[in-house]
N, C-alpha and C. Protein backbone atom coordinates (compact mmCIF):
# COMPACT_ATOMS: atom_id res chain seq x y z
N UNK A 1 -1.41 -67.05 -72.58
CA UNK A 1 -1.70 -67.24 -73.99
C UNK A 1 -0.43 -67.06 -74.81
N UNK A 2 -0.43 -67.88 -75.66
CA UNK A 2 1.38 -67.77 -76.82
C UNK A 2 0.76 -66.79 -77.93
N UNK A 3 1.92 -66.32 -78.41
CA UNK A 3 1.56 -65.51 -79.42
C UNK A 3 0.54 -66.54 -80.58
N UNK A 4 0.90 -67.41 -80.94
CA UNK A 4 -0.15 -68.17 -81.94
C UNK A 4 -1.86 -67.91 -81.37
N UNK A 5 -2.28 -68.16 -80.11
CA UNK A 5 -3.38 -68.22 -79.94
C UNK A 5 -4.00 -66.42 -80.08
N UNK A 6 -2.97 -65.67 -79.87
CA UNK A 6 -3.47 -64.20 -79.91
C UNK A 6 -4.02 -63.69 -81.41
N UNK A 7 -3.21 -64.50 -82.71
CA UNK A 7 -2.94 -64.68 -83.49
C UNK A 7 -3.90 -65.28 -84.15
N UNK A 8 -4.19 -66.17 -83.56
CA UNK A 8 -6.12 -66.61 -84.24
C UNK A 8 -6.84 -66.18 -83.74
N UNK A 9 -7.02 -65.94 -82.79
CA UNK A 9 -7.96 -64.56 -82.26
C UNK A 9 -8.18 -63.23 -83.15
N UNK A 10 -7.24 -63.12 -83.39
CA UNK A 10 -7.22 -61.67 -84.49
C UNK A 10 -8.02 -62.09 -85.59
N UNK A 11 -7.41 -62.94 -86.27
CA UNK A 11 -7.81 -63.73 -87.57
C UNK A 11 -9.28 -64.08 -87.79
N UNK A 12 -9.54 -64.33 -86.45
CA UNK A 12 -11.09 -65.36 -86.41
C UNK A 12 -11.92 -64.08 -86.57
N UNK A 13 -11.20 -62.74 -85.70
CA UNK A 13 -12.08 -61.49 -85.84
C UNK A 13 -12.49 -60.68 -87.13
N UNK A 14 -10.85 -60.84 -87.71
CA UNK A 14 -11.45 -60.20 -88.76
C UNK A 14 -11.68 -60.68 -90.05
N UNK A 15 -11.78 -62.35 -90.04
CA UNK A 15 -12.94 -62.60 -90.73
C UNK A 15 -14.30 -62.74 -90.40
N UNK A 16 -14.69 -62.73 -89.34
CA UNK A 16 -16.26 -62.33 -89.02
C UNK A 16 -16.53 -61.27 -89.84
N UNK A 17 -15.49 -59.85 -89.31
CA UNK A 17 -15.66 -58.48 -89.58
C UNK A 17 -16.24 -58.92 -91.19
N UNK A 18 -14.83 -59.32 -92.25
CA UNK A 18 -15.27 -58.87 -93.52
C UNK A 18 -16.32 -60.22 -94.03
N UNK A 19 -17.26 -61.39 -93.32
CA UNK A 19 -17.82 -62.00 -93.85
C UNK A 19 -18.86 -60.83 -93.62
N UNK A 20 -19.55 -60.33 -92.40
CA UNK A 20 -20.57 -59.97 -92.28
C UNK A 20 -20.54 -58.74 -93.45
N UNK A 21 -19.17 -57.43 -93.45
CA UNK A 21 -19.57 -56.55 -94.28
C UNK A 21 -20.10 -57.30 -95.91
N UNK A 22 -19.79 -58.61 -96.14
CA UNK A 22 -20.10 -58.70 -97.43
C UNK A 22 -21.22 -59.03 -97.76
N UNK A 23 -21.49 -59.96 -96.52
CA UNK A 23 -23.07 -60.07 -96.71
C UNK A 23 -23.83 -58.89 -96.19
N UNK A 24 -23.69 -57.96 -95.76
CA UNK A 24 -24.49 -56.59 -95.80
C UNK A 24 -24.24 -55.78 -97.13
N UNK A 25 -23.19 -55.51 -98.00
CA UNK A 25 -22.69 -54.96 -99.06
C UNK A 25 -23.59 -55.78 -100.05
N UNK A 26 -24.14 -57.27 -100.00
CA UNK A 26 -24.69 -57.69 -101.09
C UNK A 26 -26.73 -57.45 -101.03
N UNK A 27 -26.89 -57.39 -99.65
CA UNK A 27 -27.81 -56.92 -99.30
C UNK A 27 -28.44 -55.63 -99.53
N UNK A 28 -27.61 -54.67 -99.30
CA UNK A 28 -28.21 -53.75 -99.62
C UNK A 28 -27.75 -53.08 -101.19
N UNK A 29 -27.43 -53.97 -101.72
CA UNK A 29 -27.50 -53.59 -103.40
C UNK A 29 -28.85 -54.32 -104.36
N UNK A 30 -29.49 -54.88 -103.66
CA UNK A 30 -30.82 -55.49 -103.95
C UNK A 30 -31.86 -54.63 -103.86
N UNK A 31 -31.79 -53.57 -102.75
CA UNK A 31 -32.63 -52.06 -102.37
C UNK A 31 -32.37 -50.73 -103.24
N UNK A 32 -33.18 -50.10 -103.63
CA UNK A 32 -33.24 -48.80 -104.13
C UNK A 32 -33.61 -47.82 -102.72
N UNK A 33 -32.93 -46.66 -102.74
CA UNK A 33 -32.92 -45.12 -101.46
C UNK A 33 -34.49 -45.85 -100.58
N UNK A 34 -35.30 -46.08 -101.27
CA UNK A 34 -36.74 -46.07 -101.22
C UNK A 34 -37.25 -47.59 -99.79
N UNK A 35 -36.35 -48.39 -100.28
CA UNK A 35 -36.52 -49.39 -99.55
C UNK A 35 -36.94 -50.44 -100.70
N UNK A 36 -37.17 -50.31 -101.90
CA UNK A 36 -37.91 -51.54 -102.60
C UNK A 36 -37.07 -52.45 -103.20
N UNK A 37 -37.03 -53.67 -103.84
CA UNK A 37 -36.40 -54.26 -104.29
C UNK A 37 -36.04 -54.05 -105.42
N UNK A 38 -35.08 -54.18 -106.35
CA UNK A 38 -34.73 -53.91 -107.63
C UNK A 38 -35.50 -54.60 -108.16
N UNK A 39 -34.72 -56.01 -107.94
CA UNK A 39 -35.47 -57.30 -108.92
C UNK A 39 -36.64 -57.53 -108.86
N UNK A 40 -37.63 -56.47 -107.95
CA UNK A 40 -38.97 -56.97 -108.50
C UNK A 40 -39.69 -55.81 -109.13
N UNK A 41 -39.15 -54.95 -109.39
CA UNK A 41 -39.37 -53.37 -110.18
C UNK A 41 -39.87 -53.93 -111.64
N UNK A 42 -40.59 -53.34 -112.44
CA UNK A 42 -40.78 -53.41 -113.17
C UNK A 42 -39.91 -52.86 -114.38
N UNK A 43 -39.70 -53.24 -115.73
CA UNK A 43 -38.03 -52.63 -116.25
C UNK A 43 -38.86 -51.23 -117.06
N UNK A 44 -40.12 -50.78 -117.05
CA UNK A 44 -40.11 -49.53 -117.84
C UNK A 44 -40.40 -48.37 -116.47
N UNK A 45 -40.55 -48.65 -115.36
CA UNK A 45 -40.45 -47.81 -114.67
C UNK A 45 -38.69 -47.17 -114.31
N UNK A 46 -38.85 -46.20 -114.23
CA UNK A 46 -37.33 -45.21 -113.64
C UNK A 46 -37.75 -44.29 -112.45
């Protein structure tokens, strides 16, 4: 293997790494501790 192919190997990894953390980071900001959804909460409950 040449250094280039080691080189996208890395690359390819760690954009998997930070696609998946973002789509988990956007996921679980939709949840309250509780498990429920924000956006379907009602707005006078706290």
């Amino acid at each position: 293997m040449s250094i280039g192919d080691i080189v996208y190997i890395i690359v390819a990894i760690l954009f998997s790494i930070m696609t998946f953390a973002i789509i988990r980071g956007n996921f679980q900001r939709k949840f309250d501790s509780d498990g429920n959804r924000l956006d379907l909460k009602d707005k006078e409950e706290d």
